[in-house]
PDB file of N, CA and C in Angstrom:
ATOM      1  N   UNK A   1      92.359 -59.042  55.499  1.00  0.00           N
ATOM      2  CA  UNK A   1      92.745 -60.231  56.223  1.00  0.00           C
ATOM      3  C   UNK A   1      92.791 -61.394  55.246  1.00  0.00           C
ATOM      4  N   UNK A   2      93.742 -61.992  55.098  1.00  0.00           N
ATOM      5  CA  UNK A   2      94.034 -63.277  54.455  1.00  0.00           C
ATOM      6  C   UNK A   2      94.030 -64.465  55.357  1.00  0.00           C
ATOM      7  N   UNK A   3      92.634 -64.785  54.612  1.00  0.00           N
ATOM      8  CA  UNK A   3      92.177 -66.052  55.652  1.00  0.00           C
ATOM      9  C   UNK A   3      93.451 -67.543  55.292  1.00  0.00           C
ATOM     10  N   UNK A   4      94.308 -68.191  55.656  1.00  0.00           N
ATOM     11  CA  UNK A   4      94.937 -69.508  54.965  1.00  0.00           C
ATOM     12  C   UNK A   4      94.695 -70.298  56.100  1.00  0.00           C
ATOM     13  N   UNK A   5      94.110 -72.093  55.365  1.00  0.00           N
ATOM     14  CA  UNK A   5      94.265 -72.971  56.167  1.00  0.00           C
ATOM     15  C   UNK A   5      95.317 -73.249  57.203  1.00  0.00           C
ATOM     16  N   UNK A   6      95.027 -73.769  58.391  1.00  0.00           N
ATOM     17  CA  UNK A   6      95.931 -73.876  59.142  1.00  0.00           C
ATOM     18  C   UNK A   6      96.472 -72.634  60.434  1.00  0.00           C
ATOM     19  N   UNK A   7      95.952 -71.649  60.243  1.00  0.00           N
ATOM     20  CA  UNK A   7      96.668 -70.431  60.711  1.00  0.00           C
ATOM     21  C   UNK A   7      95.763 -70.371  62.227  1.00  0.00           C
ATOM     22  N   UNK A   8      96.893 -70.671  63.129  1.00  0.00           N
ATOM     23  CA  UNK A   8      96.168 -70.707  64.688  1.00  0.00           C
ATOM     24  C   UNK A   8      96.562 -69.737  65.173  1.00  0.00           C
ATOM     25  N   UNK A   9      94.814 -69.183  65.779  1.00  0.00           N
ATOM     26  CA  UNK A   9      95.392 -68.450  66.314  1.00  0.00           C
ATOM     27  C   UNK A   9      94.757 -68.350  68.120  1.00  0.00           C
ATOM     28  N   UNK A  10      95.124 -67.682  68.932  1.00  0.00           N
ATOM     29  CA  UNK A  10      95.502 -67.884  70.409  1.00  0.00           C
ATOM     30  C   UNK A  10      94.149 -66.899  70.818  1.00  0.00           C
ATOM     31  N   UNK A  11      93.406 -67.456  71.599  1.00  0.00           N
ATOM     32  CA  UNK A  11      92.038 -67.483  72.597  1.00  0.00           C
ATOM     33  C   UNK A  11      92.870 -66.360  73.844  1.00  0.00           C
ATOM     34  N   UNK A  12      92.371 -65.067  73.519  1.00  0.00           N
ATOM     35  CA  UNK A  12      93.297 -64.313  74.907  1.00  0.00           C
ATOM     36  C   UNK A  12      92.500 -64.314  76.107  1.00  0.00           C
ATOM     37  N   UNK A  13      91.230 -64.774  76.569  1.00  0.00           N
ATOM     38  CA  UNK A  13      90.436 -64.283  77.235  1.00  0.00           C
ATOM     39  C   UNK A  13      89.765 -66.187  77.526  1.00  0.00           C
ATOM     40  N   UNK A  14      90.044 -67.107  77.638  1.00  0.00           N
ATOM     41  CA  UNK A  14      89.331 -68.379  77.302  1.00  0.00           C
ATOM     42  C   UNK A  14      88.275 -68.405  77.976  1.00  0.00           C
ATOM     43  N   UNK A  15      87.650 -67.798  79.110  1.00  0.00           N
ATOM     44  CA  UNK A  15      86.603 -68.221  79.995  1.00  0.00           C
ATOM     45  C   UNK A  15      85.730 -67.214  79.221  1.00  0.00           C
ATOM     46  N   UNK A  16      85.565 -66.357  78.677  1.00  0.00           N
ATOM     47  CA  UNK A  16      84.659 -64.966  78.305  1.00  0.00           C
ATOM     48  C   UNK A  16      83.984 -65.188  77.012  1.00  0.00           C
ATOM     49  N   UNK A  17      84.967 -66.069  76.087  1.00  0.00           N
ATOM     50  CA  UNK A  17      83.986 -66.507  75.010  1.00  0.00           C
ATOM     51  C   UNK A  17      83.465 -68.064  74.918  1.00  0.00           C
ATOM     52  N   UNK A  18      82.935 -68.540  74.078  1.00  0.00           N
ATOM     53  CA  UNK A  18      81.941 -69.760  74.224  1.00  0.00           C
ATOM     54  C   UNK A  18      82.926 -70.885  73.236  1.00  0.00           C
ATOM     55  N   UNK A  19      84.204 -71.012  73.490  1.00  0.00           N
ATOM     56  CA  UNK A  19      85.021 -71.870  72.663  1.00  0.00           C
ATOM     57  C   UNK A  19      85.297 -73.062  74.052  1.00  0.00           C
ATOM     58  N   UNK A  20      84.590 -73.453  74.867  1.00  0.00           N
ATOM     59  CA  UNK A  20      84.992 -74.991  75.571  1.00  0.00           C
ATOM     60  C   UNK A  20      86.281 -74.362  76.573  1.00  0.00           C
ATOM     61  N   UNK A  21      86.727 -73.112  76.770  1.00  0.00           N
ATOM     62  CA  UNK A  21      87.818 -72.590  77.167  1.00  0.00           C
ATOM     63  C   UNK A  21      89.097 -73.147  76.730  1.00  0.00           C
ATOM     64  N   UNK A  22      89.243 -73.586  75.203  1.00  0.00           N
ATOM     65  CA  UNK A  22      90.275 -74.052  74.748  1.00  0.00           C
ATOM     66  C   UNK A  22      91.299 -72.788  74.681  1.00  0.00           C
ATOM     67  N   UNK A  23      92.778 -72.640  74.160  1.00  0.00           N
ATOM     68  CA  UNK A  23      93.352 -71.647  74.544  1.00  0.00           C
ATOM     69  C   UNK A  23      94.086 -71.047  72.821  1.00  0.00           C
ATOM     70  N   UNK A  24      93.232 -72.207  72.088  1.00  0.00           N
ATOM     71  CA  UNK A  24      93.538 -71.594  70.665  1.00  0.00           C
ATOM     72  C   UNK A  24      92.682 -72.390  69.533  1.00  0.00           C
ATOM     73  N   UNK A  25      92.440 -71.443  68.606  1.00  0.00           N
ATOM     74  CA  UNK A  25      91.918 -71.791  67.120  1.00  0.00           C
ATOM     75  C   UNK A  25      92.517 -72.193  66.563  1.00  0.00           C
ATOM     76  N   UNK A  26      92.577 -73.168  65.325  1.00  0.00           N
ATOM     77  CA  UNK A  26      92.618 -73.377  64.393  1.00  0.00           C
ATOM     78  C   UNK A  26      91.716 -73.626  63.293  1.00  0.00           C
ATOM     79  N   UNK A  27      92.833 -72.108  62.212  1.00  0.00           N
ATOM     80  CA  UNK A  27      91.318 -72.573  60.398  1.00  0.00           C
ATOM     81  C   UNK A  27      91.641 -73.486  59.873  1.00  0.00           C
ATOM     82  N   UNK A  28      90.646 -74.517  59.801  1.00  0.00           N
ATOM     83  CA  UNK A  28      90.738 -76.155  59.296  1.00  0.00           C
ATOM     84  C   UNK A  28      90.287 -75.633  57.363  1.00  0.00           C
ATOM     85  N   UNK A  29      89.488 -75.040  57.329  1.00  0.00           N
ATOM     86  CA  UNK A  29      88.987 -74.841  56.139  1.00  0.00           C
ATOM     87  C   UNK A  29      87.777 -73.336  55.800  1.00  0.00           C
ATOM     88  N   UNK A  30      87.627 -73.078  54.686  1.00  0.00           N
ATOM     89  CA  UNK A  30      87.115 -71.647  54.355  1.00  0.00           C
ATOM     90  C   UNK A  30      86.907 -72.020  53.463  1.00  0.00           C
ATOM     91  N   UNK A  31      84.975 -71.269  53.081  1.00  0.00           N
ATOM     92  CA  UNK A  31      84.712 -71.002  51.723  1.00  0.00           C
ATOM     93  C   UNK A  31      83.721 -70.069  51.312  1.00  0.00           C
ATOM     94  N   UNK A  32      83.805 -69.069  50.625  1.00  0.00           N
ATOM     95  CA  UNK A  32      82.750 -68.012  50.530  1.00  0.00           C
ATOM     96  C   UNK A  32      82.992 -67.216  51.964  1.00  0.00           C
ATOM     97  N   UNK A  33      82.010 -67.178  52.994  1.00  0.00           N
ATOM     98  CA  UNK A  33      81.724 -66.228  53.581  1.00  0.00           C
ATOM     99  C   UNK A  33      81.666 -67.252  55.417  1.00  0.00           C
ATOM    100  N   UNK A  34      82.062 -68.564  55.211  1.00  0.00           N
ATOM    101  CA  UNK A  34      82.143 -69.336  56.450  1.00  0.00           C
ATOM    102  C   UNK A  34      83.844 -69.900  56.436  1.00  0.00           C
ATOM    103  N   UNK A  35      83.969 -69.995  57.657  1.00  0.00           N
ATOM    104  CA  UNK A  35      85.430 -70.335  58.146  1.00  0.00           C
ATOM    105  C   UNK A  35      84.976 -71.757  59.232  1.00  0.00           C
ATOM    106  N   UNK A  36      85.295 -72.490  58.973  1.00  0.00           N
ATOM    107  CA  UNK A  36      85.686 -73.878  59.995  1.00  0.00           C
ATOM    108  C   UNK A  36      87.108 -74.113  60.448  1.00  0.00           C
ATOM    109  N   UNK A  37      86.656 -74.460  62.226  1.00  0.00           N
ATOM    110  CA  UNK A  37      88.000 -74.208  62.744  1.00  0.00           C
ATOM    111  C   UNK A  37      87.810 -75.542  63.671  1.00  0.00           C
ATOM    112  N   UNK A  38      89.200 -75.568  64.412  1.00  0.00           N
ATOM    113  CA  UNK A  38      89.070 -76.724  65.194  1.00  0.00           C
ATOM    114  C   UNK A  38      89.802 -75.892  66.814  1.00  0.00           C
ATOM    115  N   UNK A  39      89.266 -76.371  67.836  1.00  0.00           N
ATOM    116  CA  UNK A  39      89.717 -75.609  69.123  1.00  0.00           C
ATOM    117  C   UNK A  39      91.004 -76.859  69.246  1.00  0.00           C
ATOM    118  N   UNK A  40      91.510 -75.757  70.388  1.00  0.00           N
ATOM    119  CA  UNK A  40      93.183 -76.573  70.774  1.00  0.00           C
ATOM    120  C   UNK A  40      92.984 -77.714  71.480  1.00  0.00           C
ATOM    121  N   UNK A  41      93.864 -78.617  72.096  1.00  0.00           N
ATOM    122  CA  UNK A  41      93.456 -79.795  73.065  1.00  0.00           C
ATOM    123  C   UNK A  41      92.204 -80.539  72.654  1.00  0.00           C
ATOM    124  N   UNK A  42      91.759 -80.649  71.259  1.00  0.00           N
ATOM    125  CA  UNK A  42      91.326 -81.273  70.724  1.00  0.00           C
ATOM    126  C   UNK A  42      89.795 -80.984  71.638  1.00  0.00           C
ATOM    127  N   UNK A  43      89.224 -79.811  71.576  1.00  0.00           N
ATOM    128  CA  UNK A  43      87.991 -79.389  72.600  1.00  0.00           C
ATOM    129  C   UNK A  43      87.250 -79.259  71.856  1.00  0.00           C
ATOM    130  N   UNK A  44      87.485 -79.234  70.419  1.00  0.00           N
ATOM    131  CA  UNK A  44      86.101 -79.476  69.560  1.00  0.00           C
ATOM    132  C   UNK A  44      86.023 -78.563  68.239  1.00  0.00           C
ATOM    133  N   UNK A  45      85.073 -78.266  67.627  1.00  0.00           N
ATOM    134  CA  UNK A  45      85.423 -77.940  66.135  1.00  0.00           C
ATOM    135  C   UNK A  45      84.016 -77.132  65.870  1.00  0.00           C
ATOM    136  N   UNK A  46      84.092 -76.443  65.004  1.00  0.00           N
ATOM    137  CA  UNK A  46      82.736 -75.451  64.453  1.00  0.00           C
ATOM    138  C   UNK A  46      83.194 -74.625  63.289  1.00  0.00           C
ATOM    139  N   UNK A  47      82.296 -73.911  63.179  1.00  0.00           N
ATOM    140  CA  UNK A  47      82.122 -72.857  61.993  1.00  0.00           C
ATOM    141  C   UNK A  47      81.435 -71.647  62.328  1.00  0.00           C
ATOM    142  N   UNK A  48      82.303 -70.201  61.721  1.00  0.00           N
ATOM    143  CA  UNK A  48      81.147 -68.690  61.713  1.00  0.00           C
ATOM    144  C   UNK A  48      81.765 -68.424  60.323  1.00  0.00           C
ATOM    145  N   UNK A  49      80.459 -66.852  60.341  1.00  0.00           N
ATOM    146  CA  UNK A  49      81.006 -66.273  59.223  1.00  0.00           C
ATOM    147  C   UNK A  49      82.085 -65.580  59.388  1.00  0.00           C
ATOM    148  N   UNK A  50      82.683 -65.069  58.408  1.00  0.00           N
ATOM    149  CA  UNK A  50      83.901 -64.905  58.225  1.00  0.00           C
ATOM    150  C   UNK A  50      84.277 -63.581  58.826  1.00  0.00           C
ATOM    151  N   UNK A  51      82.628 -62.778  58.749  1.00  0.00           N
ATOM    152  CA  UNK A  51      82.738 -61.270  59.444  1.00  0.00           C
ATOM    153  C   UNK A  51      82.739 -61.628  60.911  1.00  0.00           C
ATOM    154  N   UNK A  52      82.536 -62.555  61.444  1.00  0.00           N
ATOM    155  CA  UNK A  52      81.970 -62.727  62.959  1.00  0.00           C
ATOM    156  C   UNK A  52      83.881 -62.885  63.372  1.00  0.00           C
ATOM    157  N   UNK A  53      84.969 -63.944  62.525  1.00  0.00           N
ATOM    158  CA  UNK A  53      86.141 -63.754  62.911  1.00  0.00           C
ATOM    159  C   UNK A  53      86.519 -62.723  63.123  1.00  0.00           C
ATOM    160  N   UNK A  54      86.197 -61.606  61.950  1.00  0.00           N
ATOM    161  CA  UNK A  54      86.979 -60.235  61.880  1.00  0.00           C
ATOM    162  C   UNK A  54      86.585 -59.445  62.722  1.00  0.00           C
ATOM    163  N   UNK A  55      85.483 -59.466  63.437  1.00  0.00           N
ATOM    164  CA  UNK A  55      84.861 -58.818  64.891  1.00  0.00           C
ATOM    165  C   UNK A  55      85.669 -59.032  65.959  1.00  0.00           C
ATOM    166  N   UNK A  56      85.778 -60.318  66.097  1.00  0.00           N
ATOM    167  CA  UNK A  56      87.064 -61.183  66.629  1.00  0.00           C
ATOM    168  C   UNK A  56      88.080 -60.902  67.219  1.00  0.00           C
ATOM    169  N   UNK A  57      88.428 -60.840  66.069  1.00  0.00           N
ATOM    170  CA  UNK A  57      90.518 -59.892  65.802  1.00  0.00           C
ATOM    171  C   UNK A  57      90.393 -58.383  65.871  1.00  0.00           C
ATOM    172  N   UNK A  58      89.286 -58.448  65.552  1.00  0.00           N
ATOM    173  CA  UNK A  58      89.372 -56.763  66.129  1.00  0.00           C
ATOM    174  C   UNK A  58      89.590 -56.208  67.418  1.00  0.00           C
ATOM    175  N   UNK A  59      88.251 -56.904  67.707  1.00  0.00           N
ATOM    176  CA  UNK A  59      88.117 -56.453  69.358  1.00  0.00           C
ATOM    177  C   UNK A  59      89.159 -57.247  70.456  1.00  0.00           C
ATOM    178  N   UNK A  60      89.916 -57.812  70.053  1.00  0.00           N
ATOM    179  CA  UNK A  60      90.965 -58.480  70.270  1.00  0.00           C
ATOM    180  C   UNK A  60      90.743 -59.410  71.273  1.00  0.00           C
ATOM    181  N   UNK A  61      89.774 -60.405  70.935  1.00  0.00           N
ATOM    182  CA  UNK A  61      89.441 -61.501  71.110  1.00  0.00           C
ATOM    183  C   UNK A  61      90.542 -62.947  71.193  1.00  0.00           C
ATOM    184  N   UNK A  62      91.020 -62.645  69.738  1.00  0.00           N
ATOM    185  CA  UNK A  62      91.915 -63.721  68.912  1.00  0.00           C
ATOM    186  C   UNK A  62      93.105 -62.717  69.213  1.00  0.00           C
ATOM    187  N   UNK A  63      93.843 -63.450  68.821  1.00  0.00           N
ATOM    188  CA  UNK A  63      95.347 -62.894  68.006  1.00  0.00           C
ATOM    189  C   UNK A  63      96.511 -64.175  67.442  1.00  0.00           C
ATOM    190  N   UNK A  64      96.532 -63.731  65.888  1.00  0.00           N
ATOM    191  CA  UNK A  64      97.227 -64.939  65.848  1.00  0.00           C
ATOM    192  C   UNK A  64      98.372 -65.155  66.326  1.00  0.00           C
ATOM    193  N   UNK A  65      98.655 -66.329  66.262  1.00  0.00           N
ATOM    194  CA  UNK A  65      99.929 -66.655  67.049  1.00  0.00           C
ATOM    195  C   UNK A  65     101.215 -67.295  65.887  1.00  0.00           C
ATOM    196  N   UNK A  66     102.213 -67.110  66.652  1.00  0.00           N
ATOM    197  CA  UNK A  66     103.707 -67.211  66.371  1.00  0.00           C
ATOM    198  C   UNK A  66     103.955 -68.156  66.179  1.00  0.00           C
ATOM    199  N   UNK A  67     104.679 -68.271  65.265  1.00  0.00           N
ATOM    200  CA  UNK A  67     105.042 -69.520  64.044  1.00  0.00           C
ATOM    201  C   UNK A  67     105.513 -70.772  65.418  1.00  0.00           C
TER     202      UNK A  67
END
């Protein structure tokens, strides 16, 4: 997975995880082993590790979204 600033991606489930029920991510910034993101509709902003995203996208949590 190639983490790049900027790359939003879309909340499929918004009520089930603990993101403010915003309906998408954005990676604001990355370094080492933490990712900082900002939620959509301006619902607020945080940080995990980088394995906790890839749990994420796995279990298909996330999925990024279309240009």
């Amino acid at each position: 997975m190639n983490l790049k600033d900027g790359t939003v991606y879309e909340i499929l489930d918004p009520s089930s995880l603990n993101f403010n029920s915003a309906r998408t991510l954005r990676i604001t910034s990355h370094f080492r082993s933490v990712v900082s993101f900002s939620l959509g509709e301006e619902q607020g902003y945080g940080s995990m590790p980088v394995q906790h995203l890839r749990y994420l996208l796995k279990r298909n949590f996330l999925k990024e979204a279309a240009n």
